[in-house]
PDB file of N, CA and C in Angstrom:
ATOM      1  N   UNK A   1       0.847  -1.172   0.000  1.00  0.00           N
ATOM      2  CA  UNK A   1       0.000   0.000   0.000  1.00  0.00           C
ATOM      3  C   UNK A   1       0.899   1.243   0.000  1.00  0.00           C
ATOM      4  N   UNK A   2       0.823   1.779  -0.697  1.00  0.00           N
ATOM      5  CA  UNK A   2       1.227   3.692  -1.130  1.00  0.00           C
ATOM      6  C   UNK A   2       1.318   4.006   0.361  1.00  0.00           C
ATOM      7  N   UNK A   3       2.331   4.834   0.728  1.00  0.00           N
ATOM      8  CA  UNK A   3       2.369   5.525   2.175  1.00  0.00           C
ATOM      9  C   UNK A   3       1.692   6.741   2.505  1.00  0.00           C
ATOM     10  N   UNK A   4       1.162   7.301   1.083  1.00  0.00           N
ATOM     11  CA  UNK A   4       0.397   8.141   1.173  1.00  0.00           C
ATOM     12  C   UNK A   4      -1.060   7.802   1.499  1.00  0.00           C
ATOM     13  N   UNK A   5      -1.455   6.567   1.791  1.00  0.00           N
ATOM     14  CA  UNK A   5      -2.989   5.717   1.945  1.00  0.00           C
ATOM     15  C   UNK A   5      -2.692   5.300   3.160  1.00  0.00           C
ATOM     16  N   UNK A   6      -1.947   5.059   3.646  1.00  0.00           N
ATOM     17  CA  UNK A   6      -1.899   4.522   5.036  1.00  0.00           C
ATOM     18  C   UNK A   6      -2.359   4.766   6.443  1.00  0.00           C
ATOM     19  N   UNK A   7      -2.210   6.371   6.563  1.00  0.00           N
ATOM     20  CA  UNK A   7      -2.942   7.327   7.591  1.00  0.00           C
ATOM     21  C   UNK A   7      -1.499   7.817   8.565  1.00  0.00           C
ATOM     22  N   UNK A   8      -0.160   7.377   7.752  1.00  0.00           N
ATOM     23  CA  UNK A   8       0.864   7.605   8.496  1.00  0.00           C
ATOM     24  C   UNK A   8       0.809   9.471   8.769  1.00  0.00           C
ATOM     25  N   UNK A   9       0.700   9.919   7.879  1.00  0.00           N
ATOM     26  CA  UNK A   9       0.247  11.568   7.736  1.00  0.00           C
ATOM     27  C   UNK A   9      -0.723  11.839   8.413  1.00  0.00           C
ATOM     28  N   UNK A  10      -1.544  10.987   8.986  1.00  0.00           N
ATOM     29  CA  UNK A  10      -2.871  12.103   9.593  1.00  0.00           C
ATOM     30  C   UNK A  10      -2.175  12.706  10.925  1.00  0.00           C
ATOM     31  N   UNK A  11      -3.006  13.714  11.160  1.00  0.00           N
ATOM     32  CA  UNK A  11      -2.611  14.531  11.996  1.00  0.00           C
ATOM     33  C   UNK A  11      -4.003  14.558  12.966  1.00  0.00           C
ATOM     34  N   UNK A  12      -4.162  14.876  14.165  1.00  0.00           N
ATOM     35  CA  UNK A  12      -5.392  15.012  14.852  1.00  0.00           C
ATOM     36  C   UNK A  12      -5.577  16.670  14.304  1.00  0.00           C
ATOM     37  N   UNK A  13      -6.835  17.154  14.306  1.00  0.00           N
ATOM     38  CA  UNK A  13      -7.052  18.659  14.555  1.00  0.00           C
ATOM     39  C   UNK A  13      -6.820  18.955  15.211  1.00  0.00           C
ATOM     40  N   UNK A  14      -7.316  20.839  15.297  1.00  0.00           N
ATOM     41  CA  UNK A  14      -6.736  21.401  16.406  1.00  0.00           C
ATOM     42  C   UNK A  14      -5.516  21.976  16.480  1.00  0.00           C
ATOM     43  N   UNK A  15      -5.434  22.605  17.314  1.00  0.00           N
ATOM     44  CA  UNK A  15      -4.391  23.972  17.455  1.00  0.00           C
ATOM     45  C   UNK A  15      -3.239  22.821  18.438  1.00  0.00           C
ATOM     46  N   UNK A  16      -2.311  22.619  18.321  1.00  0.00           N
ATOM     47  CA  UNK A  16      -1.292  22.151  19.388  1.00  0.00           C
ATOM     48  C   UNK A  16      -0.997  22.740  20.943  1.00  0.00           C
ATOM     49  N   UNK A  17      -1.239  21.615  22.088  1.00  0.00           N
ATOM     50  CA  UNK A  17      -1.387  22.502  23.065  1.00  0.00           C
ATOM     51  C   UNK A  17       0.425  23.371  23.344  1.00  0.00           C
ATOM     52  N   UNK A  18      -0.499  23.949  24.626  1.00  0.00           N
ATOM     53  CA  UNK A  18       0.883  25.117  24.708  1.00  0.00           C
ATOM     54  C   UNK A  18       2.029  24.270  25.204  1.00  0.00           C
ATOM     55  N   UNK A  19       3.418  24.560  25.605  1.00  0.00           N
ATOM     56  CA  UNK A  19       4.596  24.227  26.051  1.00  0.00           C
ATOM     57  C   UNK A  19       4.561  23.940  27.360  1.00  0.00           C
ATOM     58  N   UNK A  20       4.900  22.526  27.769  1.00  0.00           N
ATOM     59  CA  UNK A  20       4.799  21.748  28.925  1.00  0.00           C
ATOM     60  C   UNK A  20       5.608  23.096  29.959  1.00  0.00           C
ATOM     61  N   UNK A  21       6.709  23.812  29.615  1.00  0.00           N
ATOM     62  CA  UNK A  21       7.569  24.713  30.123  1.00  0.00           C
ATOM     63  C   UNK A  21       7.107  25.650  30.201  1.00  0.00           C
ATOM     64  N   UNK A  22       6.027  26.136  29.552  1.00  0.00           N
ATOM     65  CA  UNK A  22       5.212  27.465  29.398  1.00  0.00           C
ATOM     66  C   UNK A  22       4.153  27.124  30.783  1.00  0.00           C
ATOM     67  N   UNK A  23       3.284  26.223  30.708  1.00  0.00           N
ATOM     68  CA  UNK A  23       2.307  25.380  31.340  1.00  0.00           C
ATOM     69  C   UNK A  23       2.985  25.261  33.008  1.00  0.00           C
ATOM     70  N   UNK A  24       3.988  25.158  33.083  1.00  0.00           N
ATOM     71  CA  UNK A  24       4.503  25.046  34.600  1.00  0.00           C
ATOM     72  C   UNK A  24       5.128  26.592  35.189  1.00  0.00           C
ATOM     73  N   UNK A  25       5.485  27.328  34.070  1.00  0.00           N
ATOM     74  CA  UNK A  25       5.440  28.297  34.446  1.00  0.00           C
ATOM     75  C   UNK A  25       4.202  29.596  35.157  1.00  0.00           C
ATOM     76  N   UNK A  26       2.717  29.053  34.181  1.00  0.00           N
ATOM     77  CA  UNK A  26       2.240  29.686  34.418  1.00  0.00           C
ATOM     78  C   UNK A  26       1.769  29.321  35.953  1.00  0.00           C
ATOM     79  N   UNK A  27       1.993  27.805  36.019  1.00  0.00           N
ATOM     80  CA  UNK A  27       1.303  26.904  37.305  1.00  0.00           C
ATOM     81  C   UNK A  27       2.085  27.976  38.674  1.00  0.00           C
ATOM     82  N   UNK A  28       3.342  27.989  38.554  1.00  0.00           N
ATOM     83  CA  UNK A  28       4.171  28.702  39.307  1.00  0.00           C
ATOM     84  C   UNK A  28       4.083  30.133  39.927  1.00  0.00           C
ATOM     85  N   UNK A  29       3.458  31.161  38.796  1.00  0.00           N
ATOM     86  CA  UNK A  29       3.188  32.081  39.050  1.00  0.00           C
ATOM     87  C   UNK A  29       1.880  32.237  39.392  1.00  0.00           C
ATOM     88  N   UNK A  30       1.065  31.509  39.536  1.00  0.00           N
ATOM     89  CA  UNK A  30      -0.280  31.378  40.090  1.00  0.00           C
ATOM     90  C   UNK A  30       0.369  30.938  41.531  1.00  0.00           C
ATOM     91  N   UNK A  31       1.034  29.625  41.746  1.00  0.00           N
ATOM     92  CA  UNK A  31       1.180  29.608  43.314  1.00  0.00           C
ATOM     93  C   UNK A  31       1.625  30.387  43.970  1.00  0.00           C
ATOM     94  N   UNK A  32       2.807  30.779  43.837  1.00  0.00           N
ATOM     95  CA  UNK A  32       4.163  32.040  44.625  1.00  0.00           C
ATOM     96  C   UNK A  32       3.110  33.334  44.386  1.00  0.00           C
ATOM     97  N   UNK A  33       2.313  33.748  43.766  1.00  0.00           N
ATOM     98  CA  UNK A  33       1.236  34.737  43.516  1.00  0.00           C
ATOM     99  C   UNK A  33      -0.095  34.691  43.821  1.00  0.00           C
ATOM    100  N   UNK A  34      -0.315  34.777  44.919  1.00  0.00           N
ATOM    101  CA  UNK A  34      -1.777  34.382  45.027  1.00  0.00           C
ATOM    102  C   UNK A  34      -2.699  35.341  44.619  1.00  0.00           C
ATOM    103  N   UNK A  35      -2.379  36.617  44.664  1.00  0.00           N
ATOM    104  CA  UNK A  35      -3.285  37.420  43.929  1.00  0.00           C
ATOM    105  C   UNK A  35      -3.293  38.300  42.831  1.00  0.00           C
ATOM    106  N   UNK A  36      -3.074  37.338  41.472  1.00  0.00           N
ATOM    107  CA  UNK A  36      -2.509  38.133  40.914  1.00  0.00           C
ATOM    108  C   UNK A  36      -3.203  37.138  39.336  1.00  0.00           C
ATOM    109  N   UNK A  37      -3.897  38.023  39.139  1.00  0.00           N
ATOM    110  CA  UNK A  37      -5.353  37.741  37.857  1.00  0.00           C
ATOM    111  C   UNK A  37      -4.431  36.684  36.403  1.00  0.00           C
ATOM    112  N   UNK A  38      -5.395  36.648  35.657  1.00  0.00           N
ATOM    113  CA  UNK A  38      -5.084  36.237  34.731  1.00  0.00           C
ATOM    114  C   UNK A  38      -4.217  37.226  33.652  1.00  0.00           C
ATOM    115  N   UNK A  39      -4.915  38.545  33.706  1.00  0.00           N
ATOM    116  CA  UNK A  39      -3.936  39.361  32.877  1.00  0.00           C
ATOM    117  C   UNK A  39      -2.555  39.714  33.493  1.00  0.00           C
ATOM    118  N   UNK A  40      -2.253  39.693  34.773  1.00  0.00           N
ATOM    119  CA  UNK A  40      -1.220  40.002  35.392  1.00  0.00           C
ATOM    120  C   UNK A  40      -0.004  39.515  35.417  1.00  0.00           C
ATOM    121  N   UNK A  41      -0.606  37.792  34.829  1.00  0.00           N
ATOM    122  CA  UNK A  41       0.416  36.384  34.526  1.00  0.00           C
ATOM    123  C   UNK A  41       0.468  36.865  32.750  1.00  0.00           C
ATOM    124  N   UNK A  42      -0.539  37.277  32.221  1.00  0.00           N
ATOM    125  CA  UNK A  42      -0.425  37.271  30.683  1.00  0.00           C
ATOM    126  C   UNK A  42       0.627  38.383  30.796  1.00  0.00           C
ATOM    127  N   UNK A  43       0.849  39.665  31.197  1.00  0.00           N
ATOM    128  CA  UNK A  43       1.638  40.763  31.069  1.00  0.00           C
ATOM    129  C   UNK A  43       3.027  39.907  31.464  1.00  0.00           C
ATOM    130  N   UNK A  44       2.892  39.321  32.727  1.00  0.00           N
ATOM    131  CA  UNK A  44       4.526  39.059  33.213  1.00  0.00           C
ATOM    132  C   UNK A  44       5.206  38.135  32.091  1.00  0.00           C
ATOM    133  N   UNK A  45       4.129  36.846  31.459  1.00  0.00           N
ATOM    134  CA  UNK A  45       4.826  36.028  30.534  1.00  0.00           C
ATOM    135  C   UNK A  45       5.158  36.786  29.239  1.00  0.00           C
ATOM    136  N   UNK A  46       4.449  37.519  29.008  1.00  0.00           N
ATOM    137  CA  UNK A  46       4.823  38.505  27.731  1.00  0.00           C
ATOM    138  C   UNK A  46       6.094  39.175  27.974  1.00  0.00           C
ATOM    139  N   UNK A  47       6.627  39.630  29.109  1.00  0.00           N
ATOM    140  CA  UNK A  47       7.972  40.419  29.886  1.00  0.00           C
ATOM    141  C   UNK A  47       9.281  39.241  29.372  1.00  0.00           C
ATOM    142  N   UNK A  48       8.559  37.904  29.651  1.00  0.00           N
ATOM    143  CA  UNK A  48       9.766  36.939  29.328  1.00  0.00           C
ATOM    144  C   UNK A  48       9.484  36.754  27.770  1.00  0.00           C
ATOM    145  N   UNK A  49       9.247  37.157  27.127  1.00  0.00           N
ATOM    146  CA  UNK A  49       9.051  36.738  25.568  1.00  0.00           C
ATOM    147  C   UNK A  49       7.681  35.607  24.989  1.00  0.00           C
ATOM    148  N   UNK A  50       6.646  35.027  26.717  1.00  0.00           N
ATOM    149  CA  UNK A  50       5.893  34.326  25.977  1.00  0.00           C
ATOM    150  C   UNK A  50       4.697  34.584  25.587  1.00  0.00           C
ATOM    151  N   UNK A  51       3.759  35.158  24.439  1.00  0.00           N
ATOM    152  CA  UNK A  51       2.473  35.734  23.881  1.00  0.00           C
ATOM    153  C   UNK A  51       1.136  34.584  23.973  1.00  0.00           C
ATOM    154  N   UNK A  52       0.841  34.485  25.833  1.00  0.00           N
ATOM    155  CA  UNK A  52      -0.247  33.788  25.460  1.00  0.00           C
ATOM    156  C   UNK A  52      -2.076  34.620  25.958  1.00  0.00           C
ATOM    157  N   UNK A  53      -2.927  34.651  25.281  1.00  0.00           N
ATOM    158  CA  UNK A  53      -4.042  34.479  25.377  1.00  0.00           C
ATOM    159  C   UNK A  53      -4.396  33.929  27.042  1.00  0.00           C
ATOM    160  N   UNK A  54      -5.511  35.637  27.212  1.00  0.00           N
ATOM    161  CA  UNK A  54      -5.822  35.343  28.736  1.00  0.00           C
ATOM    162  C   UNK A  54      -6.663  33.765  28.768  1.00  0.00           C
ATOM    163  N   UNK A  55      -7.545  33.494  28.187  1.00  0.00           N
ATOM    164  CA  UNK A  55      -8.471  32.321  28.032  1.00  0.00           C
ATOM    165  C   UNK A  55      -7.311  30.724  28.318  1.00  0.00           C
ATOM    166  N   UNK A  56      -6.334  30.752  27.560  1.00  0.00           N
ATOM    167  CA  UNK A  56      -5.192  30.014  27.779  1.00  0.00           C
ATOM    168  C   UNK A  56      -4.573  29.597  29.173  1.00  0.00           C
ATOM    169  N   UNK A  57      -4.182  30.744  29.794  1.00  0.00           N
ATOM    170  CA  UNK A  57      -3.809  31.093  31.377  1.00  0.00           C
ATOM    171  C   UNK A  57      -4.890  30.135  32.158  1.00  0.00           C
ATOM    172  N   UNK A  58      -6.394  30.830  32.114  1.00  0.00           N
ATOM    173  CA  UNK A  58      -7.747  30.221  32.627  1.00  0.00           C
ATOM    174  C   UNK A  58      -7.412  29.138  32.605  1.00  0.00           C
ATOM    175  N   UNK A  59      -7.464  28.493  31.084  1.00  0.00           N
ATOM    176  CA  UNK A  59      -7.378  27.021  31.449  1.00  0.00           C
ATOM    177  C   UNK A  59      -6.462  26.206  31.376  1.00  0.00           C
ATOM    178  N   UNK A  60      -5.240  26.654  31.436  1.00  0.00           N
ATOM    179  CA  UNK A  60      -3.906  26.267  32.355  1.00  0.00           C
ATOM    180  C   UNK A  60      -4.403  26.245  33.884  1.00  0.00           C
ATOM    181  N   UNK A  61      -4.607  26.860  34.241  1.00  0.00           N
ATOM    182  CA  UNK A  61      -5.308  26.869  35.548  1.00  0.00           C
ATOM    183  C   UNK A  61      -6.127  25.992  36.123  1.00  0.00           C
ATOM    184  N   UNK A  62      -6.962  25.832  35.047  1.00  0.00           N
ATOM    185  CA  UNK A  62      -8.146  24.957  35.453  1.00  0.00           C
ATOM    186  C   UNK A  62      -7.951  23.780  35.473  1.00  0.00           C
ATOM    187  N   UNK A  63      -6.785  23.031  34.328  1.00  0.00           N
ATOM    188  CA  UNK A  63      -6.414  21.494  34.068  1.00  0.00           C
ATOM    189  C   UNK A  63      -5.885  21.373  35.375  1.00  0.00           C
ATOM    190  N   UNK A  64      -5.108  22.102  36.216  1.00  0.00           N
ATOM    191  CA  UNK A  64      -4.091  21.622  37.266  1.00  0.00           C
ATOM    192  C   UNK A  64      -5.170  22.271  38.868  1.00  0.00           C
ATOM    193  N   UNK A  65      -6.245  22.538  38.556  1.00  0.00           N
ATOM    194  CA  UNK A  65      -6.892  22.038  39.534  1.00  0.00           C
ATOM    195  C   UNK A  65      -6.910  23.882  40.790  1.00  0.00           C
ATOM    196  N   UNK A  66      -6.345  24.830  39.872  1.00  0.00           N
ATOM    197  CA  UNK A  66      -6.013  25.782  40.615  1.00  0.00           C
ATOM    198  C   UNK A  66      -7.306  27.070  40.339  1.00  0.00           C
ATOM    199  N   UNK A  67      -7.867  27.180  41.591  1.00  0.00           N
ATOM    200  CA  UNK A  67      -8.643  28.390  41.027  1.00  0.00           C
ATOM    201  C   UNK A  67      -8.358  30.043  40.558  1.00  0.00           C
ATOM    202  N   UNK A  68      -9.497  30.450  39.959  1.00  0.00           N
ATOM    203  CA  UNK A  68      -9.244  32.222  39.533  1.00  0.00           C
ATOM    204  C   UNK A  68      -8.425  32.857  41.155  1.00  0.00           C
ATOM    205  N   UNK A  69      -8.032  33.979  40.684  1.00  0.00           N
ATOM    206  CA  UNK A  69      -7.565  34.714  42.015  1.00  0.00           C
ATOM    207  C   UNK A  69      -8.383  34.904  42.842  1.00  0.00           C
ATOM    208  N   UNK A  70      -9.227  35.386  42.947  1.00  0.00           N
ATOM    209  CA  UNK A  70     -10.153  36.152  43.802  1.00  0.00           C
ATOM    210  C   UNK A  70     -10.490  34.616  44.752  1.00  0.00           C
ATOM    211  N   UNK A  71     -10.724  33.665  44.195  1.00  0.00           N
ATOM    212  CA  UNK A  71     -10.935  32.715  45.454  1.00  0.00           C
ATOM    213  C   UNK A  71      -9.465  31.862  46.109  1.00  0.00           C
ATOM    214  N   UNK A  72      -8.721  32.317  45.312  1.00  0.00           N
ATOM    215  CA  UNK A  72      -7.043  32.160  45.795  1.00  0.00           C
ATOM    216  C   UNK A  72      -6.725  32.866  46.948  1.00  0.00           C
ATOM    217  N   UNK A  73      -7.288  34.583  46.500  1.00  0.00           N
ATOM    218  CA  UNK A  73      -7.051  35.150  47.913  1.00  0.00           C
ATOM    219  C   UNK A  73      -7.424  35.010  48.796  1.00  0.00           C
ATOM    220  N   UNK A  74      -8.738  34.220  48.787  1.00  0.00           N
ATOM    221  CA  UNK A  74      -9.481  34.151  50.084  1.00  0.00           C
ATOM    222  C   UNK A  74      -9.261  33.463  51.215  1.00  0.00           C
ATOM    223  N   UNK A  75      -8.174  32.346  50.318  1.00  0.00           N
ATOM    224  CA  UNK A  75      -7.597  31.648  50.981  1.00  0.00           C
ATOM    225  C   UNK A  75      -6.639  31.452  51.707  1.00  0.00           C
ATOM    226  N   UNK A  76      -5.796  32.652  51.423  1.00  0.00           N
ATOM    227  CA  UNK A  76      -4.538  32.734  51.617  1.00  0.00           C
ATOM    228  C   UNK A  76      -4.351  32.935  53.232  1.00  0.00           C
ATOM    229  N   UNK A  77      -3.714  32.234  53.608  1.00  0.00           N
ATOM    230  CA  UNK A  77      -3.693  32.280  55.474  1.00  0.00           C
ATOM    231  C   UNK A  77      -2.735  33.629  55.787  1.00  0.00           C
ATOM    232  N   UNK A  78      -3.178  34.426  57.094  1.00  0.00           N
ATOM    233  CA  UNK A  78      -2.085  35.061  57.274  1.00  0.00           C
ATOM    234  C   UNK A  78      -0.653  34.871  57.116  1.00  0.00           C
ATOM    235  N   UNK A  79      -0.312  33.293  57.531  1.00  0.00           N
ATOM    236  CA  UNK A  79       1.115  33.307  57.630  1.00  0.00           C
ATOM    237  C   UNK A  79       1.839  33.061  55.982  1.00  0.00           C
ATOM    238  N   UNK A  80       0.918  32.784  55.519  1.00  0.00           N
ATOM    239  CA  UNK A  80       1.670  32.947  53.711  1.00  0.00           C
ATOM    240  C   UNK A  80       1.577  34.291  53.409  1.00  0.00           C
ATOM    241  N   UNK A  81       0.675  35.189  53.508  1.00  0.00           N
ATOM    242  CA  UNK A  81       0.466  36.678  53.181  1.00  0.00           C
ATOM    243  C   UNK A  81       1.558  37.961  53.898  1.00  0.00           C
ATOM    244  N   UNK A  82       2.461  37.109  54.994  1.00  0.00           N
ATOM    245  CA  UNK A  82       3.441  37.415  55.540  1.00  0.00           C
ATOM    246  C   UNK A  82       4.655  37.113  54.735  1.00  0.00           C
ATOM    247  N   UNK A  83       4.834  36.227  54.343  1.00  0.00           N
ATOM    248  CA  UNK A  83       6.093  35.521  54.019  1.00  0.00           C
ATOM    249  C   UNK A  83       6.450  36.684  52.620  1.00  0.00           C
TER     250      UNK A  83
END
């Protein structure tokens, strides 16, 4: 069979997700940051050279189980809000 019939070429759709390195970064600056929005992480990664989409951030966020800020802060115990 022709290798062009085979399905060795298919590709799934879809946009490719973002960079496993991008993805832990953003995880990072959500923890060490507890209050500090989605555009605030989009501005700082843009500072290091990376251009992502607030919606992106969100759900970087959301796969790893971490909520929006505003209920981040709520959480935040005095003795981390010290540190």
């Amino acid at each position: 069979m022709a290798q062009k019939y085979d399905g060795s070429a298919y590709r799934a759709p879809g946009r490719p997700r973002t960079a496993i390195e991008i993805a832990a970064l953003v995880v990072r600056f959500a923890t060490e940051n507890q209050t500090w929005g989605y555009l605030r992480m989009q501005g700082a990664l843009a500072n290091l050279g990376h251009k992502l989409a607030r919606n992106t951030i969100a759900n970087i966020l959301k796969r790893h189980g971490i909520a929006p800020a505003p209920e981040r802060s709520r959480r935040t115990t005095w003795k981390d809000f010290l540190r």
